[in-house]
C-alpha atoms as a PDB file:
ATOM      1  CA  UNK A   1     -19.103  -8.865 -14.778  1.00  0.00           C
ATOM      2  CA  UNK A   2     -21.892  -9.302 -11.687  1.00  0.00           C
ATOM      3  CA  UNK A   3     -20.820 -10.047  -8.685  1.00  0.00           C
ATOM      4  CA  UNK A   4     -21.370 -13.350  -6.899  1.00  0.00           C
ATOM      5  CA  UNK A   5     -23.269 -12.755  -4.073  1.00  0.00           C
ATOM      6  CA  UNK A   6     -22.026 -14.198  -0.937  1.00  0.00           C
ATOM      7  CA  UNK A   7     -21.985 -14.363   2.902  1.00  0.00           C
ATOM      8  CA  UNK A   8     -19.113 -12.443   4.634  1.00  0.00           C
ATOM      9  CA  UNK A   9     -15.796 -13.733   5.588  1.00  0.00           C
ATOM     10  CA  UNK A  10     -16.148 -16.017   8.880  1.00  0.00           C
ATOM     11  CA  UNK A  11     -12.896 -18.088   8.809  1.00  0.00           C
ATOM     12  CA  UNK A  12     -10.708 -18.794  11.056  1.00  0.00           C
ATOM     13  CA  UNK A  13      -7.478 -17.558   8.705  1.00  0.00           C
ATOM     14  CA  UNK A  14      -8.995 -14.147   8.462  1.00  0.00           C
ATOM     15  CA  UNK A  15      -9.613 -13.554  12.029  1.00  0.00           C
ATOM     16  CA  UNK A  16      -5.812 -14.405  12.486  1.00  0.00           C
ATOM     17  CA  UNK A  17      -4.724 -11.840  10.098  1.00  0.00           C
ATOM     18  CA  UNK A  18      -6.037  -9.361  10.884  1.00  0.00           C
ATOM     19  CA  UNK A  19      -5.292  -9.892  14.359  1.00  0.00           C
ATOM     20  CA  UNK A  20      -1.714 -10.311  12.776  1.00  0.00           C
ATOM     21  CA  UNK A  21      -1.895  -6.785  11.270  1.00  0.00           C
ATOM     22  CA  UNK A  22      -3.339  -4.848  14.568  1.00  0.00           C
ATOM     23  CA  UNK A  23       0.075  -6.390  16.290  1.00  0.00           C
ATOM     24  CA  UNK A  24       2.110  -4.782  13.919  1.00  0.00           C
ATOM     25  CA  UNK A  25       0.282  -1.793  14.383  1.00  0.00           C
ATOM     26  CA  UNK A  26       0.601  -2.038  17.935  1.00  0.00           C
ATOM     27  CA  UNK A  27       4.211  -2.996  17.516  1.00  0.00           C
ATOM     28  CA  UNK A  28       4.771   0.275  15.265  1.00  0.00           C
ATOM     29  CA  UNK A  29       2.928   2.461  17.625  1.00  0.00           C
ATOM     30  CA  UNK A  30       5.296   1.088  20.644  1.00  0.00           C
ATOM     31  CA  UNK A  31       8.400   1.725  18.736  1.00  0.00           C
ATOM     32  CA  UNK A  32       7.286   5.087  18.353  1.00  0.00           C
ATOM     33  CA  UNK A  33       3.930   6.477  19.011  1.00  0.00           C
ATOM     34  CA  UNK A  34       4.345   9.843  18.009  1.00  0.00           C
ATOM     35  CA  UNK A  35       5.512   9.163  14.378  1.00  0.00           C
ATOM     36  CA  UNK A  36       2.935   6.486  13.750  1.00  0.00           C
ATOM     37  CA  UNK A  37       0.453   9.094  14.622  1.00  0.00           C
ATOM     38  CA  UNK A  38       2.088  11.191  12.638  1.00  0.00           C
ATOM     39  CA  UNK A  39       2.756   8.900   9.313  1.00  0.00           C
ATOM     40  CA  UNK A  40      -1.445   8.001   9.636  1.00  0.00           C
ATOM     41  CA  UNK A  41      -1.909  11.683   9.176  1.00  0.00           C
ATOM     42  CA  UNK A  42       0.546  12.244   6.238  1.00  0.00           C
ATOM     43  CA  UNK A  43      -1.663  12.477   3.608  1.00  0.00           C
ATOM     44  CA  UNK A  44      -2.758  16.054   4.941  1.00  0.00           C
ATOM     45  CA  UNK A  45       0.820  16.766   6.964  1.00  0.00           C
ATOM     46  CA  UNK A  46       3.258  17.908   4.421  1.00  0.00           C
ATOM     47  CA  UNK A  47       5.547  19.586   7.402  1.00  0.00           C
ATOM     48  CA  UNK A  48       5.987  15.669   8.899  1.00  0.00           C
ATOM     49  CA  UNK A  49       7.449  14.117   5.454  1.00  0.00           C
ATOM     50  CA  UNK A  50      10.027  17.401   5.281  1.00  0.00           C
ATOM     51  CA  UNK A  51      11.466  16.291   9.049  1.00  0.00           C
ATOM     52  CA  UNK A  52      11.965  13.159   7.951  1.00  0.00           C
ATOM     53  CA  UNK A  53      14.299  14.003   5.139  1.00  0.00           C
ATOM     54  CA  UNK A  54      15.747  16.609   7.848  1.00  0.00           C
ATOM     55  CA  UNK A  55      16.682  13.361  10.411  1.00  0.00           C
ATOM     56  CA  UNK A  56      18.988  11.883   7.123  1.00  0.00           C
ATOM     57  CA  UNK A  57      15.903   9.737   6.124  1.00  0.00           C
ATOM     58  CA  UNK A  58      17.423   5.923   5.066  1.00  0.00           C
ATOM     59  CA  UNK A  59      15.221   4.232   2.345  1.00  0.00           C
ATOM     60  CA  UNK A  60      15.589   0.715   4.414  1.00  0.00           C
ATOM     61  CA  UNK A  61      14.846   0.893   8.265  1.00  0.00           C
ATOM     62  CA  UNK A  62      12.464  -1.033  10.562  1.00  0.00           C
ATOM     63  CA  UNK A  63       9.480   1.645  10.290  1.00  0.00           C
ATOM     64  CA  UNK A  64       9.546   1.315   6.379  1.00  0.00           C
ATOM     65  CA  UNK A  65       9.880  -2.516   6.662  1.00  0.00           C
ATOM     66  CA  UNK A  66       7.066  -2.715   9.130  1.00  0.00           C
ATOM     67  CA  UNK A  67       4.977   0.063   7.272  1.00  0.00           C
ATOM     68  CA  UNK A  68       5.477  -2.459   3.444  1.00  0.00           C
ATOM     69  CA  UNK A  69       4.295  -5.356   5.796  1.00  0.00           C
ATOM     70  CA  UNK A  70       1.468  -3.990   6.785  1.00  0.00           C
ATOM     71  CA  UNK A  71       0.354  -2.268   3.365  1.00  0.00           C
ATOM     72  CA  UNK A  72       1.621  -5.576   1.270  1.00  0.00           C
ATOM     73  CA  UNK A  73      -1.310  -7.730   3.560  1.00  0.00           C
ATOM     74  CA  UNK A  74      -4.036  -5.448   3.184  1.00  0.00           C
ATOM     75  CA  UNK A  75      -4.015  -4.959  -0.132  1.00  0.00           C
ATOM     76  CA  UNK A  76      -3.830  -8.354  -0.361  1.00  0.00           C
ATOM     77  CA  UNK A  77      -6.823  -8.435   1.686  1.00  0.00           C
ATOM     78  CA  UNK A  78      -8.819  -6.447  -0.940  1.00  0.00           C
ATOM     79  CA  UNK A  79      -7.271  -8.127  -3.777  1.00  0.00           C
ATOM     80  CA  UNK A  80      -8.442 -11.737  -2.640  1.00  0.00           C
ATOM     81  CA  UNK A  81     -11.957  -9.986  -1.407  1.00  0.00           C
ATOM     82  CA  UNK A  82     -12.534  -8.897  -5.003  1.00  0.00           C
ATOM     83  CA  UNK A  83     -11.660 -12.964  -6.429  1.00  0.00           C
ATOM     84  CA  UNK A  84     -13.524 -13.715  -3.490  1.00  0.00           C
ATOM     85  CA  UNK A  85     -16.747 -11.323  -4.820  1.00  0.00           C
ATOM     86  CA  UNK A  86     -16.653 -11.488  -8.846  1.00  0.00           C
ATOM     87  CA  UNK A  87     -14.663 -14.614  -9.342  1.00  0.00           C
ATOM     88  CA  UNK A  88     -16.288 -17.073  -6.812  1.00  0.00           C
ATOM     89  CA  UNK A  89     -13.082 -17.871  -5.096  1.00  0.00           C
ATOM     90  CA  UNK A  90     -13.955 -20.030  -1.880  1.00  0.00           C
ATOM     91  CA  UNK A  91     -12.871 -17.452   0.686  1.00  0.00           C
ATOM     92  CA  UNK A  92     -11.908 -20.148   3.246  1.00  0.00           C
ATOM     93  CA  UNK A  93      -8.983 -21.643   1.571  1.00  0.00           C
ATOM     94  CA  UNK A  94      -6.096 -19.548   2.728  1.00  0.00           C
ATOM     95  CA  UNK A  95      -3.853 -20.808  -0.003  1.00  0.00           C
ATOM     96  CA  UNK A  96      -6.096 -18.640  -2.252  1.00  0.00           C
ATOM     97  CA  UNK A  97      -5.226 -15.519  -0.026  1.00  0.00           C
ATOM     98  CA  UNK A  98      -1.476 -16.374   0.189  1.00  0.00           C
ATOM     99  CA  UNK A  99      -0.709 -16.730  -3.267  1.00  0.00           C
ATOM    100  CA  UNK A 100      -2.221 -13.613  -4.152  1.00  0.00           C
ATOM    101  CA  UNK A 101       0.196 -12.300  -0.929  1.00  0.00           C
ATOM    102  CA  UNK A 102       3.209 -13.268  -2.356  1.00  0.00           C
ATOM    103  CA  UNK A 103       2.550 -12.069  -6.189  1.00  0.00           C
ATOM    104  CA  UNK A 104       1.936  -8.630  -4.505  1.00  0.00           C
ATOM    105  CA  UNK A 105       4.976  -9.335  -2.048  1.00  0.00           C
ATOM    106  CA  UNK A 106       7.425 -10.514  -5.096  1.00  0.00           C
ATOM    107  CA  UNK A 107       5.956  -7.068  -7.086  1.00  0.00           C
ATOM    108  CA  UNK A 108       6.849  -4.497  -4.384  1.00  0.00           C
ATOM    109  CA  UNK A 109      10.403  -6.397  -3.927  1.00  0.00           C
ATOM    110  CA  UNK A 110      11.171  -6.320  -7.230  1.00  0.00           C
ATOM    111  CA  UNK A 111      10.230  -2.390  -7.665  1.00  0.00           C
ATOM    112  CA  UNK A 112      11.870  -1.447  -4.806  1.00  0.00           C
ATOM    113  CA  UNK A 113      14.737  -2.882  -5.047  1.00  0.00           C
ATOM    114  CA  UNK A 114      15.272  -1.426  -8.884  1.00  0.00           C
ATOM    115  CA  UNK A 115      14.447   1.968  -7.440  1.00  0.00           C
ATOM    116  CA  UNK A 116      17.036   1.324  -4.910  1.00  0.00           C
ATOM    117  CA  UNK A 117      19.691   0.575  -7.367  1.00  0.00           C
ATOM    118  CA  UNK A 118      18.713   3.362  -9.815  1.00  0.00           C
ATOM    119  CA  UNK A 119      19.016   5.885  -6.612  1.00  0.00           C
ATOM    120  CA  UNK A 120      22.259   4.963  -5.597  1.00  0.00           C
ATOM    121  CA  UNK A 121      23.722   3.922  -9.036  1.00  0.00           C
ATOM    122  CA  UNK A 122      23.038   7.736 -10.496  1.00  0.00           C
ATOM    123  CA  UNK A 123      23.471   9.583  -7.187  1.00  0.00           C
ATOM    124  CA  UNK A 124      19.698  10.535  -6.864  1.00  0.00           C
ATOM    125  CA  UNK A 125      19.113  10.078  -3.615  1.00  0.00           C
ATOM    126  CA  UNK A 126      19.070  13.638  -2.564  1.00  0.00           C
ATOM    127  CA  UNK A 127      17.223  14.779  -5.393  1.00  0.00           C
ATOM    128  CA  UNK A 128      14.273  11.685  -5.180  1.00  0.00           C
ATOM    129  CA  UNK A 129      14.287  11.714  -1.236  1.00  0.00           C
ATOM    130  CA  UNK A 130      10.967  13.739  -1.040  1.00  0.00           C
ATOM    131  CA  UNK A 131       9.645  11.847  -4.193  1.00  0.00           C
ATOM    132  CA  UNK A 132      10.133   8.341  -2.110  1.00  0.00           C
ATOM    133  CA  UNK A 133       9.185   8.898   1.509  1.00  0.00           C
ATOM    134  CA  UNK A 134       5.705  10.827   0.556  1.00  0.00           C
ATOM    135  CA  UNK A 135       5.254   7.679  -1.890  1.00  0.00           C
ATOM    136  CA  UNK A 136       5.823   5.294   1.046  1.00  0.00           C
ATOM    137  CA  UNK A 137       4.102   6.957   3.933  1.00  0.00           C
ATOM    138  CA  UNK A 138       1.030   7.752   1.465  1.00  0.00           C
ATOM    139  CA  UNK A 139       0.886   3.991   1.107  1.00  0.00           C
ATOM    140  CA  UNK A 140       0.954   3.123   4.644  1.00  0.00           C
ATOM    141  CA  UNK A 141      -1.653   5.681   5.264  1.00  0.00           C
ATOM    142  CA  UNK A 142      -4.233   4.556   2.836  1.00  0.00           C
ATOM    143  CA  UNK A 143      -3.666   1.085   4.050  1.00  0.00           C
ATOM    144  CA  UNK A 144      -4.303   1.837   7.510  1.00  0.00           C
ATOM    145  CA  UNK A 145      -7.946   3.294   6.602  1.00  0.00           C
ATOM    146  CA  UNK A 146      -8.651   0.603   4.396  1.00  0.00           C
ATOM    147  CA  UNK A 147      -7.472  -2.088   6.831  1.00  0.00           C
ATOM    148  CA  UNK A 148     -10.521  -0.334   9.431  1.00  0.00           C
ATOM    149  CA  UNK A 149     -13.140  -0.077   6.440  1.00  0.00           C
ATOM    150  CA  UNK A 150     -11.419  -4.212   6.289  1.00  0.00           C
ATOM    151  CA  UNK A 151     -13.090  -4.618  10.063  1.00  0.00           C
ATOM    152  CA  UNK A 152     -16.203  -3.211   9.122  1.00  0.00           C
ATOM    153  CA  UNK A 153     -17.064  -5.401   6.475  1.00  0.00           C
ATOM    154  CA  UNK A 154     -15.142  -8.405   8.397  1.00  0.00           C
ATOM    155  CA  UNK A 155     -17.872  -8.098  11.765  1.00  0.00           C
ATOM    156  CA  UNK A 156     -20.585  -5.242  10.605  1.00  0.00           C
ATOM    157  CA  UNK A 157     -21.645  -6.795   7.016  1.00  0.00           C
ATOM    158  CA  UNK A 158     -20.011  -4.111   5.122  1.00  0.00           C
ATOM    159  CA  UNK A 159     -21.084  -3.958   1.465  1.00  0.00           C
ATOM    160  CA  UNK A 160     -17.659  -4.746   0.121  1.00  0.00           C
ATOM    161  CA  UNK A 161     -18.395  -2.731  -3.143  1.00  0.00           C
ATOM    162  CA  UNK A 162     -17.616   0.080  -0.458  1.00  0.00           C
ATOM    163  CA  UNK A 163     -14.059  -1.216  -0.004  1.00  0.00           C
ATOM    164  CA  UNK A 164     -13.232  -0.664  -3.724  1.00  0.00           C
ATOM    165  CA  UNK A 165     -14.251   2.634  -4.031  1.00  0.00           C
ATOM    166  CA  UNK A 166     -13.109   3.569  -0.679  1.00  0.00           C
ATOM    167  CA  UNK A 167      -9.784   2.733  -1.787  1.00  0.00           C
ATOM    168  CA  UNK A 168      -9.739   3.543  -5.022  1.00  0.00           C
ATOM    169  CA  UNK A 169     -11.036   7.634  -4.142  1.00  0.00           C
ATOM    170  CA  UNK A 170      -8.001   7.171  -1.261  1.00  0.00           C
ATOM    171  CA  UNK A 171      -5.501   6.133  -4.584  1.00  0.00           C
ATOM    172  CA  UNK A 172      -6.874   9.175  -6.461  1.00  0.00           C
ATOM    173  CA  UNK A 173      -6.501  11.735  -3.649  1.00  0.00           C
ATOM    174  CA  UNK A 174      -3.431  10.812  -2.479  1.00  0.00           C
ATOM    175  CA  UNK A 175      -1.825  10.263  -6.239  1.00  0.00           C
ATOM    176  CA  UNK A 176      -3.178  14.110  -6.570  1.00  0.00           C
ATOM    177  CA  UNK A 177      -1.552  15.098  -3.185  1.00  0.00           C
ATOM    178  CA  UNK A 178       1.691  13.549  -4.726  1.00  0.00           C
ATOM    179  CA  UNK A 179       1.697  14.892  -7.968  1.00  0.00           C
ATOM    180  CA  UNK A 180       1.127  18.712  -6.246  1.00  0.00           C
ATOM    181  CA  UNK A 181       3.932  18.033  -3.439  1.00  0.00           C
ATOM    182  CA  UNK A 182       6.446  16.880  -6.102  1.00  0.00           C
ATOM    183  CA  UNK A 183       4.912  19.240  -9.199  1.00  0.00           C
ATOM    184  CA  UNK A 184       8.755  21.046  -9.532  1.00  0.00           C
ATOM    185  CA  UNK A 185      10.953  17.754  -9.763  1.00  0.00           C
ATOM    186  CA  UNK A 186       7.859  15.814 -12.154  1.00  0.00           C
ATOM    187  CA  UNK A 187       7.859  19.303 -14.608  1.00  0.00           C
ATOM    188  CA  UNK A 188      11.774  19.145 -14.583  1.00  0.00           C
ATOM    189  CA  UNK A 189      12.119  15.572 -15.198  1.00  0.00           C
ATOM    190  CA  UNK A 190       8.248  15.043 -16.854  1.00  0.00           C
ATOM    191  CA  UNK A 191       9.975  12.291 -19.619  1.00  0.00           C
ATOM    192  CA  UNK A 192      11.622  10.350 -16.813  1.00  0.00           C
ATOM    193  CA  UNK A 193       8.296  10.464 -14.305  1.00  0.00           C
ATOM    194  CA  UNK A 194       6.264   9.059 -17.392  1.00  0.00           C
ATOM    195  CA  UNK A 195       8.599   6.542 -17.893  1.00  0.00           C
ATOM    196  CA  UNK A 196       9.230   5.216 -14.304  1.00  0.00           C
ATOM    197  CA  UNK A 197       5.113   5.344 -13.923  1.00  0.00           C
ATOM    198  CA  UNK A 198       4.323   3.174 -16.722  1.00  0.00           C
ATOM    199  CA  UNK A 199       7.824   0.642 -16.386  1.00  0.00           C
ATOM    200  CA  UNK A 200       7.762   0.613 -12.658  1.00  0.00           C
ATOM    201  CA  UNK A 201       3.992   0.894 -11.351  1.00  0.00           C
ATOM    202  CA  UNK A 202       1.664   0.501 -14.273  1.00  0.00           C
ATOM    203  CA  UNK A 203       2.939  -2.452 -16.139  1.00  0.00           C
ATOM    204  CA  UNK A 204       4.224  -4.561 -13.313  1.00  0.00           C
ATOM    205  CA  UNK A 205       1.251  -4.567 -11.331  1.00  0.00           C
ATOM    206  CA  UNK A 206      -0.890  -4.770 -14.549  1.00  0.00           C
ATOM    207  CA  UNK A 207       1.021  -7.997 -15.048  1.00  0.00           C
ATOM    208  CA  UNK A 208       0.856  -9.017 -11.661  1.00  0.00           C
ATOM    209  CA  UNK A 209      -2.998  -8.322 -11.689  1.00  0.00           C
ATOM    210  CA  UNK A 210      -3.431 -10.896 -15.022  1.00  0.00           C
ATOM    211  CA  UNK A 211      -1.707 -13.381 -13.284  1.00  0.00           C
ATOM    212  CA  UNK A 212      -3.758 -13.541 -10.090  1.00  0.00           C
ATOM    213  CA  UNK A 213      -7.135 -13.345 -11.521  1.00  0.00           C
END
């Protein structure tokens, strides 16, 4: 499908959110400078993600709350930018923006908390640890370079095309990083990996996708 040309975002709502996500960032980095530095970097720090199952890592805190905030809204960002480009969505109608928000925000709930209960209800929290914090920091990462690429397109006319590949090359590299730093639990459990990719990231997000666009 072509792409609708169109002049760059210059509402008001945007401006606000993204001022919205620097103050978490800012928040974040006040809380605790030194490991927001050191979750940006995680993609290429394995060392970091092993001392954070070493300080009895907890799947719910205010980092990892702050971190899903943050990664929920932009992705929702690039999510609405793509309606925005190929669908001819007015981009100044916030309710357009927030509904694709809380689809993504209802999705991430949803999967987490089934991952939670499947940890705790087969005692697989010491085997998964590793599995779920280099899934969540990995995330948080990639969301803090898109959400910059985000500011480029926002005030320097940023081909938006860019975004999508940006992030999608950022989804492949750190999917590969994942697969390598977990390659021993995947190979002993390959059936189950298979089967929580497709049940619990593939098809709900596929679903979640048809819905919104």
């Amino acid at each position: 499908m072509q792409a609708i040309e169109r002049m760059p975002f210059s509402n008001d709502w945007m401006t606000l959110v993204l001022l919205l996500l620097f103050g978490v960032l800012f928040l974040i980095n006040i809380v605790d400078s030194a490991k927001f530095k050191e979750n940006i970097f995680s993609l290429f720090k394995i060392s970091f993600l092993e001392q954070e199952i070493d300080d009895n890592y907890q799947f719910i805190n205010g980092f990892q709350l702050l971190f899903s905030f943050f990664s929920v809204v932009v992705l929702s960002l690039v999510f609405f930018d793509i309606k925005v480009v190929y669908f001819g969505v007015n981009s100044s109608i916030f309710e357009g923006f927030f509904k694709v928000f809380l689809g993504l925000l209802g999705y991430f709930l949803l999967k987490n908390l089934v991952e939670f209960v499947l940890v705790y209800l087969f005692f697989l929290k010491r085997k998964i640890t590793y599995f779920m914090i280099s899934k969540t920091n990995y995330f948080f990462a990639i969301s803090v370079y898109i959400f910059f690429v985000l500011l480029l397109k926002q005030y320097a006319h940023l081909n938006p095309v860019f975004i999508y590949y940006f992030a999608g090359f950022l989804l492949l590299v750190s999917f590969i990083i994942y697969l390598i730093n977990n390659k021993n639990l995947i190979l002993n459990h390959l059936f189950y990996f298979i089967l929580y990719i497709c049940a619990l990231e593939i098809a709900p997000l596929l679903i979640v996708f048809k819905l919104m666009f």
